[in-house]
C-alpha atoms as a PDB file:
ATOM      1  CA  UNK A   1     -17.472   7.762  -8.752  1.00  0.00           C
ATOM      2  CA  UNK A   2     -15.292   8.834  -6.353  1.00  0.00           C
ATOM      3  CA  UNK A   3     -17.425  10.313  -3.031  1.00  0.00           C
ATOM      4  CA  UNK A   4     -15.485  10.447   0.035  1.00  0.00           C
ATOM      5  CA  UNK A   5     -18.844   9.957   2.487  1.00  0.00           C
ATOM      6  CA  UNK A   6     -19.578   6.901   0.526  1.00  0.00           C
ATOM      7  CA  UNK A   7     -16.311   5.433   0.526  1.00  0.00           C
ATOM      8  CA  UNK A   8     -15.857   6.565   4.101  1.00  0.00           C
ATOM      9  CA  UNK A   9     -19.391   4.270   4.668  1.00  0.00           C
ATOM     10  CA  UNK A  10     -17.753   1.552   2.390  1.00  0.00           C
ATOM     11  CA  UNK A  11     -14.396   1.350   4.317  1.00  0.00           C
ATOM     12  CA  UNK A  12     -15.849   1.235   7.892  1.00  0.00           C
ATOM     13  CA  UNK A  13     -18.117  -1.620   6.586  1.00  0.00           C
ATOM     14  CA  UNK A  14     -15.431  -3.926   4.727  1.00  0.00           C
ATOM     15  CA  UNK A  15     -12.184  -2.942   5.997  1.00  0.00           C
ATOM     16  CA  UNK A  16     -10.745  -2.175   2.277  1.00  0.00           C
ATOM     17  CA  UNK A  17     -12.161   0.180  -0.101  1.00  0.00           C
ATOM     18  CA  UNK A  18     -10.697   0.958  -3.889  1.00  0.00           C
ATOM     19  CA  UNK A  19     -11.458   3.279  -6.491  1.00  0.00           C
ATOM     20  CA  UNK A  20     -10.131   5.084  -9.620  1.00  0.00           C
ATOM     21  CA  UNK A  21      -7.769   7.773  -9.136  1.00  0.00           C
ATOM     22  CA  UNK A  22      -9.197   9.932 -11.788  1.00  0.00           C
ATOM     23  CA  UNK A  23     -10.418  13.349 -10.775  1.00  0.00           C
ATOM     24  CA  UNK A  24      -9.556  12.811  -7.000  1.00  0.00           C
ATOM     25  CA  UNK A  25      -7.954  14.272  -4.955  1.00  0.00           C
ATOM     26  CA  UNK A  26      -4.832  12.796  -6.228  1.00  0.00           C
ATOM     27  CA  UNK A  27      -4.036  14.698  -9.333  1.00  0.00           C
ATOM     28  CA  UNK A  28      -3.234  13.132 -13.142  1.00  0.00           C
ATOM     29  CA  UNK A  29       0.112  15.299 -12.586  1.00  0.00           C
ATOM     30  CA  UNK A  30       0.759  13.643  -8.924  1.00  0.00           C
ATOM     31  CA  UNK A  31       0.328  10.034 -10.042  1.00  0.00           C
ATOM     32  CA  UNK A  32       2.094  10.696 -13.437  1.00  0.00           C
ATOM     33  CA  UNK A  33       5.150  12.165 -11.450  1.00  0.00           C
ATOM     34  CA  UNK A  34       5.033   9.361  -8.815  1.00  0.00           C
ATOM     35  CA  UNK A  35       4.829   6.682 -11.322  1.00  0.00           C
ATOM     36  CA  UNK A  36       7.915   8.256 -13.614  1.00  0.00           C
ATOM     37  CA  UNK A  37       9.776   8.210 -10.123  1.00  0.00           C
ATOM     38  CA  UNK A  38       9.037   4.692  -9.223  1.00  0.00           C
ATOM     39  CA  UNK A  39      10.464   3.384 -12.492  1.00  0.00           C
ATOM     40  CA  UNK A  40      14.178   5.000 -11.845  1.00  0.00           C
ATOM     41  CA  UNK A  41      14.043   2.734  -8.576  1.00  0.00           C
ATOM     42  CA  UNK A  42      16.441  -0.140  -8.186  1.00  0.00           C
ATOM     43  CA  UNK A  43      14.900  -3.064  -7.199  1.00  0.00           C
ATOM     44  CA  UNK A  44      15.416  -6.202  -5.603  1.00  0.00           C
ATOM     45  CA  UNK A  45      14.282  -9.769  -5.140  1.00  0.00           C
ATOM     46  CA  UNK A  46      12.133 -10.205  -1.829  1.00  0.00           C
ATOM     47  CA  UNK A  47      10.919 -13.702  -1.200  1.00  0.00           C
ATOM     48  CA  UNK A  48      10.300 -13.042   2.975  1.00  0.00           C
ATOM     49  CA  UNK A  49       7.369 -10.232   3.538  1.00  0.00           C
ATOM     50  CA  UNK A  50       8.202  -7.702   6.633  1.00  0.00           C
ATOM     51  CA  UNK A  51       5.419  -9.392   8.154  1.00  0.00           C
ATOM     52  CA  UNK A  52       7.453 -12.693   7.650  1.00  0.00           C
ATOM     53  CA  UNK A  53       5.081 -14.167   4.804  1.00  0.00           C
ATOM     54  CA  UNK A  54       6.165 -15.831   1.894  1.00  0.00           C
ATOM     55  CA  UNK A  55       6.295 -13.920  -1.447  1.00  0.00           C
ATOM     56  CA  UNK A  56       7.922 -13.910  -4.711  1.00  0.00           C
ATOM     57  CA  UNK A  57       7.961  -9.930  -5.674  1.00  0.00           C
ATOM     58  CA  UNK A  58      10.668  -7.417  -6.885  1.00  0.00           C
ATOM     59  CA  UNK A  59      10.998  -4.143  -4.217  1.00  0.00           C
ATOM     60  CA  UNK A  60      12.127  -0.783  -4.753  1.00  0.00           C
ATOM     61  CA  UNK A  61      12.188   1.194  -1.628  1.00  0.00           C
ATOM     62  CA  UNK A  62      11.027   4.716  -0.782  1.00  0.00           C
ATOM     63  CA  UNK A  63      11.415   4.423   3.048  1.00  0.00           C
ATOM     64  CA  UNK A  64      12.026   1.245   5.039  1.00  0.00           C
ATOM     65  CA  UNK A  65      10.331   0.803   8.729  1.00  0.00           C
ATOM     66  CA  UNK A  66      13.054  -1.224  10.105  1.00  0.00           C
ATOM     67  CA  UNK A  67      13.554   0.211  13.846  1.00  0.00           C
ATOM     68  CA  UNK A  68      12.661   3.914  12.695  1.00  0.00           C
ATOM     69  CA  UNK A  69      11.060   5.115   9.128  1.00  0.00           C
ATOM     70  CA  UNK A  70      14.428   5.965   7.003  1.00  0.00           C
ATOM     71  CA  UNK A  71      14.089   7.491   3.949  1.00  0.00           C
ATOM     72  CA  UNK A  72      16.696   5.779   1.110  1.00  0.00           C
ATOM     73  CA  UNK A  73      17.467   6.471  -2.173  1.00  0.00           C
ATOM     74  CA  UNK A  74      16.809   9.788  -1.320  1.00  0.00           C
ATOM     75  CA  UNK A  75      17.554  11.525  -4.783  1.00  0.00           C
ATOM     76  CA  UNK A  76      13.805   9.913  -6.151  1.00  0.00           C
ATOM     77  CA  UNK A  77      12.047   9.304  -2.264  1.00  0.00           C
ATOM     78  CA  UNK A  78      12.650  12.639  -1.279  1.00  0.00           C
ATOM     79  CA  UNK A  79      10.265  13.795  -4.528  1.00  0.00           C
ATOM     80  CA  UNK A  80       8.247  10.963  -4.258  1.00  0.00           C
ATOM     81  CA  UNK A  81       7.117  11.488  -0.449  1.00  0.00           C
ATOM     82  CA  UNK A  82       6.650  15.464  -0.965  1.00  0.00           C
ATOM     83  CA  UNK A  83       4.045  14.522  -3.368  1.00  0.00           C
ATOM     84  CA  UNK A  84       2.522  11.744  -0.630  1.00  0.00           C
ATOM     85  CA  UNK A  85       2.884  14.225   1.940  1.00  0.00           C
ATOM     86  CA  UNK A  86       0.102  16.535   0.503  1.00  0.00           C
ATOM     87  CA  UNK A  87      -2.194  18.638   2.481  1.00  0.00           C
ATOM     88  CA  UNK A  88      -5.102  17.165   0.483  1.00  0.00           C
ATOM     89  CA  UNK A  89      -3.677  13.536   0.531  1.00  0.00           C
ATOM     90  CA  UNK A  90      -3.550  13.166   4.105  1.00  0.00           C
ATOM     91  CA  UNK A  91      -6.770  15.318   4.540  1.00  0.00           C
ATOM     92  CA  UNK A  92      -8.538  12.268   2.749  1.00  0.00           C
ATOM     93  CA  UNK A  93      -6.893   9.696   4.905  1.00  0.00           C
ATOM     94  CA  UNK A  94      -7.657  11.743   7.777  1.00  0.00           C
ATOM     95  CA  UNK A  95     -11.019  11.642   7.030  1.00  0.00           C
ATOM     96  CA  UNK A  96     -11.288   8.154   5.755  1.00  0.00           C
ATOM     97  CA  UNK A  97      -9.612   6.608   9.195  1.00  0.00           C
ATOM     98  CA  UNK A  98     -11.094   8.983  11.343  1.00  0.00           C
ATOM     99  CA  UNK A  99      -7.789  10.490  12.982  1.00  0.00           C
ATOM    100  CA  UNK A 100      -6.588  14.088  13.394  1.00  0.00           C
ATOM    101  CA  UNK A 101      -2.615  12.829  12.540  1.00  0.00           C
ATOM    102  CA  UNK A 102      -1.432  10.684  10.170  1.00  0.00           C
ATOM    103  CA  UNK A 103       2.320   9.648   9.293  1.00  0.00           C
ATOM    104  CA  UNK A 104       3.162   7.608   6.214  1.00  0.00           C
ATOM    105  CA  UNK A 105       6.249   5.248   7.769  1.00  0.00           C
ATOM    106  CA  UNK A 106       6.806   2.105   5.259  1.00  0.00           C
ATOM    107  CA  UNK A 107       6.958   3.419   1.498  1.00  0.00           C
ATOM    108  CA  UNK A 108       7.798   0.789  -1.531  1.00  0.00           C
ATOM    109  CA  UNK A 109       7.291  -0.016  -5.472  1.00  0.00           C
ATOM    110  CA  UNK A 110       5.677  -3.914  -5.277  1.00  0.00           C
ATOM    111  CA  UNK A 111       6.496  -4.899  -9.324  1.00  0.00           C
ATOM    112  CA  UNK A 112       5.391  -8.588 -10.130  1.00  0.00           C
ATOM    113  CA  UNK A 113       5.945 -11.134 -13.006  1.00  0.00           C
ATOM    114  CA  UNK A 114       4.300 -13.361 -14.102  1.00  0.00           C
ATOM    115  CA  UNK A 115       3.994 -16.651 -11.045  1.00  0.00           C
ATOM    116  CA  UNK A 116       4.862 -13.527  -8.728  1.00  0.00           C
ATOM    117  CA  UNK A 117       2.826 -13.647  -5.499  1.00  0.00           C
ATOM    118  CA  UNK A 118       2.219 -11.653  -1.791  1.00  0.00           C
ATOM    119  CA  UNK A 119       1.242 -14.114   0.800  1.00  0.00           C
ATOM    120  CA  UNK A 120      -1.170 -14.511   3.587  1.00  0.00           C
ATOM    121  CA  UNK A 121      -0.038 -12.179   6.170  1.00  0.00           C
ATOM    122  CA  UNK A 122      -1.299  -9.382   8.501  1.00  0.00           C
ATOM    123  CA  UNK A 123       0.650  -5.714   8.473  1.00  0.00           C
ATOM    124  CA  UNK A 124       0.388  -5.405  11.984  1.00  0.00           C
ATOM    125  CA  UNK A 125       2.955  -7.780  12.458  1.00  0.00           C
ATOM    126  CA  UNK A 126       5.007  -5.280  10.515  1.00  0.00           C
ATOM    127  CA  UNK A 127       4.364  -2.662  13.473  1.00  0.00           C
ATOM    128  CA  UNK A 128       1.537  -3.152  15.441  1.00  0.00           C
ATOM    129  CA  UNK A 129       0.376   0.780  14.967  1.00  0.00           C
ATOM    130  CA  UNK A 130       0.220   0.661  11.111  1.00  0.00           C
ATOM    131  CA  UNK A 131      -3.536   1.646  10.139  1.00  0.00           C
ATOM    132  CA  UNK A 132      -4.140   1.364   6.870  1.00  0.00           C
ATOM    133  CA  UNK A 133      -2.399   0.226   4.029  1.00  0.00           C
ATOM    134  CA  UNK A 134      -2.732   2.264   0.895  1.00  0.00           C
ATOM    135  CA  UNK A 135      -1.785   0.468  -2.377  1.00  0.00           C
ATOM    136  CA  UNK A 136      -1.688   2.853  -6.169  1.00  0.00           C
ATOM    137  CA  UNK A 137      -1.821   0.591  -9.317  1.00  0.00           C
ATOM    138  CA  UNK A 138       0.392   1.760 -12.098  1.00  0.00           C
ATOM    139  CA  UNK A 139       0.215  -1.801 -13.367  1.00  0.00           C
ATOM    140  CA  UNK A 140      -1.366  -1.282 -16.919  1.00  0.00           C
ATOM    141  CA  UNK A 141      -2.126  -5.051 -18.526  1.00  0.00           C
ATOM    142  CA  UNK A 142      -1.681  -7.793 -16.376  1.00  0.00           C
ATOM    143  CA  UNK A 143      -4.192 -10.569 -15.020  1.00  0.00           C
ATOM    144  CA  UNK A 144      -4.121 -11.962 -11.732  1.00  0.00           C
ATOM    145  CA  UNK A 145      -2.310 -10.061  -8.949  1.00  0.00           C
ATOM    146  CA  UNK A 146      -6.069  -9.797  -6.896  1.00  0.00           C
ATOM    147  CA  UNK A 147      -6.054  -8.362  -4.216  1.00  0.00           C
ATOM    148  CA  UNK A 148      -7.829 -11.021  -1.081  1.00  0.00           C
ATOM    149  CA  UNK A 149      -9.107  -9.713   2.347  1.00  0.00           C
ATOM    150  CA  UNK A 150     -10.334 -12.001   5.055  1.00  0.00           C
ATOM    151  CA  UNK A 151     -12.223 -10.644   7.837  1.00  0.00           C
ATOM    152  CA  UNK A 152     -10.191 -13.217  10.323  1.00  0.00           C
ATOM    153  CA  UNK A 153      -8.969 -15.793   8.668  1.00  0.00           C
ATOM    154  CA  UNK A 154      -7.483 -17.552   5.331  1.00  0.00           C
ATOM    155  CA  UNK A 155     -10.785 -20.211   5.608  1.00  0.00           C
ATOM    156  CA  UNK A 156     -13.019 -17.771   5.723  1.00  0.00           C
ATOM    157  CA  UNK A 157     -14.373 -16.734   2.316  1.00  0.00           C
ATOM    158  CA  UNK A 158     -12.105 -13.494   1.443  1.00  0.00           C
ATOM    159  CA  UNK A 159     -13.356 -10.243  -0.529  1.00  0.00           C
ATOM    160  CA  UNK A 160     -11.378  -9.960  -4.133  1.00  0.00           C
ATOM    161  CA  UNK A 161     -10.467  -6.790  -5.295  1.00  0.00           C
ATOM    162  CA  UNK A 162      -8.832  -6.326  -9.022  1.00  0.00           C
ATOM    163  CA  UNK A 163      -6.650  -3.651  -9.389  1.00  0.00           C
ATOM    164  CA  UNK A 164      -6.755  -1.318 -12.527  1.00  0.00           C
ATOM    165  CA  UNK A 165      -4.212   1.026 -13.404  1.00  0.00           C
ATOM    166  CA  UNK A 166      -4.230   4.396 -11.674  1.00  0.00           C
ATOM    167  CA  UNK A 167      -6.777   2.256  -9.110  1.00  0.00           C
ATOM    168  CA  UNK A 168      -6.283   3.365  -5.574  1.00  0.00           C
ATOM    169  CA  UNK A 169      -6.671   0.213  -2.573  1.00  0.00           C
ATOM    170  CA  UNK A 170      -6.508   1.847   1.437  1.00  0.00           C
ATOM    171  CA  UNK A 171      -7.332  -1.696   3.372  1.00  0.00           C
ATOM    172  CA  UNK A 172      -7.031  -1.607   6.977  1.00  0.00           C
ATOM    173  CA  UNK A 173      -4.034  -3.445   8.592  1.00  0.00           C
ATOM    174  CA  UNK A 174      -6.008  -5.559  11.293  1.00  0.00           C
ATOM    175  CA  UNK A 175      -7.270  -7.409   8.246  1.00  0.00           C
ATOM    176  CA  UNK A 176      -5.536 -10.340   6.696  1.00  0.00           C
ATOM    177  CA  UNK A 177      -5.031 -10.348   3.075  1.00  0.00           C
ATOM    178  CA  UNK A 178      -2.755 -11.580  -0.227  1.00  0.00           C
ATOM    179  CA  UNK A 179      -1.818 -11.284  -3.673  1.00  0.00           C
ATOM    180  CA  UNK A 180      -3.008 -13.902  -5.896  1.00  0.00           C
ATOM    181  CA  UNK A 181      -0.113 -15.023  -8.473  1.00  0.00           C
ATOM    182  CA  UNK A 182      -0.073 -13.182 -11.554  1.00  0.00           C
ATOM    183  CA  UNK A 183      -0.662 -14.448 -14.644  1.00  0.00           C
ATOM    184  CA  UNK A 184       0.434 -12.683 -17.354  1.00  0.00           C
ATOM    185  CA  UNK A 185       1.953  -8.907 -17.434  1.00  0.00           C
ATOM    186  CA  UNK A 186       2.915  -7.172 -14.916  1.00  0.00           C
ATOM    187  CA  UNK A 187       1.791  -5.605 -11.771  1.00  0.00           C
ATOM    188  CA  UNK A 188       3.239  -2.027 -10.398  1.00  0.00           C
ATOM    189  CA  UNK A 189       2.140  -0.891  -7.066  1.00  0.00           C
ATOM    190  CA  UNK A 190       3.091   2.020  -4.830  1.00  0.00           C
ATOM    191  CA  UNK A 191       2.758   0.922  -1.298  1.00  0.00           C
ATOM    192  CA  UNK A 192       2.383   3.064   1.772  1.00  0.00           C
ATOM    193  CA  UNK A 193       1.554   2.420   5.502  1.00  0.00           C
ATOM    194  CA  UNK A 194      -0.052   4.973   7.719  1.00  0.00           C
ATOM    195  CA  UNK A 195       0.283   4.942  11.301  1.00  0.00           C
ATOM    196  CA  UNK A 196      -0.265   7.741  13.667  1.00  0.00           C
ATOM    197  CA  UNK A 197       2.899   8.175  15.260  1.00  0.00           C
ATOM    198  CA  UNK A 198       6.454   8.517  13.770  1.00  0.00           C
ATOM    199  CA  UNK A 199       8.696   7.127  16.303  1.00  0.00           C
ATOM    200  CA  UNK A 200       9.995   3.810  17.288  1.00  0.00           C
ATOM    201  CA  UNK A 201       8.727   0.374  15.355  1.00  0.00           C
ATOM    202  CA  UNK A 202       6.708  -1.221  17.821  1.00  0.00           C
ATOM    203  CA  UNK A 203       7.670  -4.364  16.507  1.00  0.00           C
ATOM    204  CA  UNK A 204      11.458  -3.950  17.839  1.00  0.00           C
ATOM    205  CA  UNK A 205      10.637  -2.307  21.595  1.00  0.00           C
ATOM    206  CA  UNK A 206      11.800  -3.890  24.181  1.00  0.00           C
ATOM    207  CA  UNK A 207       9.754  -4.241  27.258  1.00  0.00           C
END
């Protein structure tokens, strides 16, 4: 059941919590919205993560985190990100991560086929200020696709989480994880970074 104390307990334990969507603070009407405005995305092949990992996934893009976060295809992000950008969204986040700001920066649609795949990688070597990663399933049947954190490294014996549709995943970025290859179906997964500052990708400064 969805308890924000508890999963606040669960996330600073584990590094990743997820739970069902339903009768959250993210409405039926938000995710149904977000998920009719993720399917008029054009997508394309990605087989090079932004952390430089290797993966075989189709992207659709929201807002990229290149040098800056840059909103594109801004007839369906623009929508899509006034929904994310709720007062009770980030309140939750807030809450969760324990920070008075919070700034969504990379936004993207993650679909997979069957043999698809994320691999091994950490987000911070995306930008080194991303917090949390927050991943919404709209996948509906599909096996596979788990979702693997490791508390340091790929040896180590990594925490499996199975997404279910309208499932919600917020793991924190200092923790390395993966996709496992799906199987059959296919998975369809809204992802967003949060970081506490909007400005330059710490990645590309220059010292």
């Amino acid at each position: 059941m969805y308890n924000v104390e508890n999963l606040k307990k669960k996330y600073d334990k584990y590094g990743t919590i997820m739970f069902d969507l339903e009768r959250s603070f993210f409405s039926d009407d938000d995710f149904k919205d977000l998920e009719e405005l993720c399917a008029k995305l054009p997508y394309e092949y990605v087989s090079t993560g932004d952390a430089g990992e290797d993966n075989s996934v189709e992207v659709g893009r929201l807002m990229t985190d290149i040098k800056n976060p840059k909103v594109v295809n801004e007839s369906i992000a623009n929508l899509a990100l006034k929904i994310l950008n709720k007062e009770e969204h980030l309140k939750f986040y807030k809450k969760l991560l324990n920070k008075d700001e919070l700034y969504l920066r990379r936004v993207q649609v993650n679909k997979m086929h069957k043999d698809a795949f994320v691999g091994y990688h950490l987000d911070i070597d995306s930008n080194p200020d991303y917090l949390a990663a927050v991943v919404v399933q709209f996948g509906r049947d599909f096996k596979g696709g788990d979702y693997i954190v490791y508390e340091d490294k790929k040896d180590d014996v990594g925490l499996c989480y199975a997404p279910f549709y309208q499932s919600m995943i917020v793991s924190n970025c200092n923790y390395p994880h993966e996709v496992t290859k799906i199987e059959k179906g296919t998975r369809i997964s809204l992802v967003y970074f949060l970081c506490e500052h909007k400005d330059k990708n710490l990645r590309n400064k220059t010292t």
